[in-house]
C-alpha atoms as a PDB file:
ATOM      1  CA  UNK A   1     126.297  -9.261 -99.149  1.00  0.00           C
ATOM      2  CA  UNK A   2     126.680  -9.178 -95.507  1.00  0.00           C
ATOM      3  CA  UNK A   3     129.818 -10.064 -94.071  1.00  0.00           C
ATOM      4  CA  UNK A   4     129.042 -11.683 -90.846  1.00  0.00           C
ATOM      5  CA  UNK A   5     130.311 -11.580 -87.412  1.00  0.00           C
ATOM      6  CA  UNK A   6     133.751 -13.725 -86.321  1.00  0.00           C
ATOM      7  CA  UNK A   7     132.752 -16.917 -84.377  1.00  0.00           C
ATOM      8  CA  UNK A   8     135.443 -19.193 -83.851  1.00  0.00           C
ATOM      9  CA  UNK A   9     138.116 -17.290 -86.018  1.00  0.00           C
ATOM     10  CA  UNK A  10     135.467 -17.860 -88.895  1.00  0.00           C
ATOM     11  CA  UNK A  11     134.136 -14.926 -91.080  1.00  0.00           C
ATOM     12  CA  UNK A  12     131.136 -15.877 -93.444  1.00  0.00           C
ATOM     13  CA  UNK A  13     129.787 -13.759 -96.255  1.00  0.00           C
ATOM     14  CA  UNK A  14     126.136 -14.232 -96.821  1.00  0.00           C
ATOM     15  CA  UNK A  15     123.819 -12.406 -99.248  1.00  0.00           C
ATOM     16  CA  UNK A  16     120.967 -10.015 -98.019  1.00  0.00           C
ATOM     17  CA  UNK A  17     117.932 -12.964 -98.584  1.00  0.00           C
ATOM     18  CA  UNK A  18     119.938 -15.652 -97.136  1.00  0.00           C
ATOM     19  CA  UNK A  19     120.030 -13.452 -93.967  1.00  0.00           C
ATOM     20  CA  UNK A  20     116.302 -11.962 -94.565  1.00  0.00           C
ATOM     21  CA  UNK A  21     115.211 -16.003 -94.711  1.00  0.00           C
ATOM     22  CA  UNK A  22     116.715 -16.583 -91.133  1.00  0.00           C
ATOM     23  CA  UNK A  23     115.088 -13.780 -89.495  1.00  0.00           C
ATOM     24  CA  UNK A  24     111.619 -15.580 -89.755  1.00  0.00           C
ATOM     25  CA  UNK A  25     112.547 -18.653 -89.004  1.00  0.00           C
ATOM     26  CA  UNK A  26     110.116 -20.696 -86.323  1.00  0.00           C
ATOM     27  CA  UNK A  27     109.002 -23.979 -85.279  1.00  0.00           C
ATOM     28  CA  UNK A  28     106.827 -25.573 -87.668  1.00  0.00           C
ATOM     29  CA  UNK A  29     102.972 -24.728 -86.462  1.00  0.00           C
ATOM     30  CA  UNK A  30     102.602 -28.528 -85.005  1.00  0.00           C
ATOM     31  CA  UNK A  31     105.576 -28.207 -83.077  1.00  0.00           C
ATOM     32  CA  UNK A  32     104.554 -25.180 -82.187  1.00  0.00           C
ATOM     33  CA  UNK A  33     101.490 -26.405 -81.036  1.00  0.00           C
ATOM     34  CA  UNK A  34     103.482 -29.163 -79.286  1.00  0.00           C
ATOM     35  CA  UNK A  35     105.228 -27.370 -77.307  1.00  0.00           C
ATOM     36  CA  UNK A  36     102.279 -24.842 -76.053  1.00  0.00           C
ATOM     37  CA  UNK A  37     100.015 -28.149 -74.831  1.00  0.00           C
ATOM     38  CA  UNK A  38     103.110 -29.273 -72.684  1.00  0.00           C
ATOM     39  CA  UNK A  39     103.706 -26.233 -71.081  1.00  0.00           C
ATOM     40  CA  UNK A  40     100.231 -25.817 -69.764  1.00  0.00           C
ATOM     41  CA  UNK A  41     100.095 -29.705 -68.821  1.00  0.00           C
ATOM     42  CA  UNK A  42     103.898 -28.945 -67.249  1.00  0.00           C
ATOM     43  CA  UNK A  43     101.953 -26.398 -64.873  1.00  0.00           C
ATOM     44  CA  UNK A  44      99.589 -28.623 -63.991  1.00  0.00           C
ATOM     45  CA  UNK A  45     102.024 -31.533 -63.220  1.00  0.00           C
ATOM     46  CA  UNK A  46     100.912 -33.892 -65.666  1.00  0.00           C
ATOM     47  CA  UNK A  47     103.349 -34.796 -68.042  1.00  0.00           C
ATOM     48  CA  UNK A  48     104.966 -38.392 -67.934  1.00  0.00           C
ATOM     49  CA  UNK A  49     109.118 -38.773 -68.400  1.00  0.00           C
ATOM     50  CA  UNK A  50     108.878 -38.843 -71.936  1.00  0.00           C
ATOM     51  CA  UNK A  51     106.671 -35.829 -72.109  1.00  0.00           C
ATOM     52  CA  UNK A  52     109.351 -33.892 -70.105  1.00  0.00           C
ATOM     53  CA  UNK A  53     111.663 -35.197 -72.694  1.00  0.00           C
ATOM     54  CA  UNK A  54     109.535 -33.954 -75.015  1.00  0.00           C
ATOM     55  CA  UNK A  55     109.145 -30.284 -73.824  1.00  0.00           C
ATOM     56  CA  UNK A  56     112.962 -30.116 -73.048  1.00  0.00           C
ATOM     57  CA  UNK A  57     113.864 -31.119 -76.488  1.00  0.00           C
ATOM     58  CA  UNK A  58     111.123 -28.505 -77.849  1.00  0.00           C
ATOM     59  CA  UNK A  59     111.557 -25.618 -76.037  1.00  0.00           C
ATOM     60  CA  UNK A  60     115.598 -25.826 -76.456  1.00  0.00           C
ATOM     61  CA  UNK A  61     114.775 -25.575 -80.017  1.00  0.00           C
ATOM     62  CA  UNK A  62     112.446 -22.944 -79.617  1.00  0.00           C
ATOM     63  CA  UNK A  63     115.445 -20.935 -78.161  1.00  0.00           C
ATOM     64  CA  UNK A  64     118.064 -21.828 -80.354  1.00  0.00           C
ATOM     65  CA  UNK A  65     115.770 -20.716 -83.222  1.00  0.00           C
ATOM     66  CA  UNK A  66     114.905 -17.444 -81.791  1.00  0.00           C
ATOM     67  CA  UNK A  67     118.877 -16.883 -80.651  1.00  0.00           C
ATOM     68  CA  UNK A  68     119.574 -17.595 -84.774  1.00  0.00           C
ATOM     69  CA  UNK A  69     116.931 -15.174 -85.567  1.00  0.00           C
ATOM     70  CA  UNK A  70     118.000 -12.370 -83.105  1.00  0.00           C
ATOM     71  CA  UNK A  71     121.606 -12.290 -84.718  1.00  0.00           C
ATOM     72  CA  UNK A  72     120.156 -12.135 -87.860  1.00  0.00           C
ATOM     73  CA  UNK A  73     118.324  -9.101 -87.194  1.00  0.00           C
ATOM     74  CA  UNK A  74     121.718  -7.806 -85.736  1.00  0.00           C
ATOM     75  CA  UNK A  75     123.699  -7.967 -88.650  1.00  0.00           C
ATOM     76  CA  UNK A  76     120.606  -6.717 -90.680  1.00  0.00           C
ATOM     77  CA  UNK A  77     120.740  -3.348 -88.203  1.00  0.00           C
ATOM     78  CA  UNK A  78     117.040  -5.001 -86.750  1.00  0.00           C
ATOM     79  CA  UNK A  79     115.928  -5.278 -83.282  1.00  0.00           C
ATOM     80  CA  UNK A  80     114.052  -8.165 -82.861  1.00  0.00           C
ATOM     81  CA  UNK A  81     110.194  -7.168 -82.875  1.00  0.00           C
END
């Protein structure tokens, strides 16, 4: 078990795999891809409202998944790689 950091006046125990399962957590591949063909058409200044829409929603995310995963690693003694 780990015990976990205090957010909020909360402490959570968690066991080792529980932790281990959030440290490779990512979007699915499709999002993934997604989100890779509207940043290159977001250089090139082609992407319609919804498309910016789109990329906001998937790249914020993208970051909130790889925040999850970096505090995982934390508490698991990990850098992230």
């Amino acid at each position: 078990m780990i015990k976990g950091s205090e957010t909020m006046g909360t402490t959570v125990d968690a066991s080792m795999q529980w932790v281990e399962s959030i440290t490779v957590l990512r979007l699915p591949e499709q999002a993934d891809q997604q989100l890779q063909v509207l940043m290159d058409r977001n250089n090139e200044v082609l992407l319609s409202e919804q498309e910016q829409a789109d990329l906001a929603a998937l790249a914020e995310l993208s970051e909130r998944l790889s925040l999850v995963r970096a505090e995982a690693l934390q508490l698991l003694g990990r850098k992230p790689s």
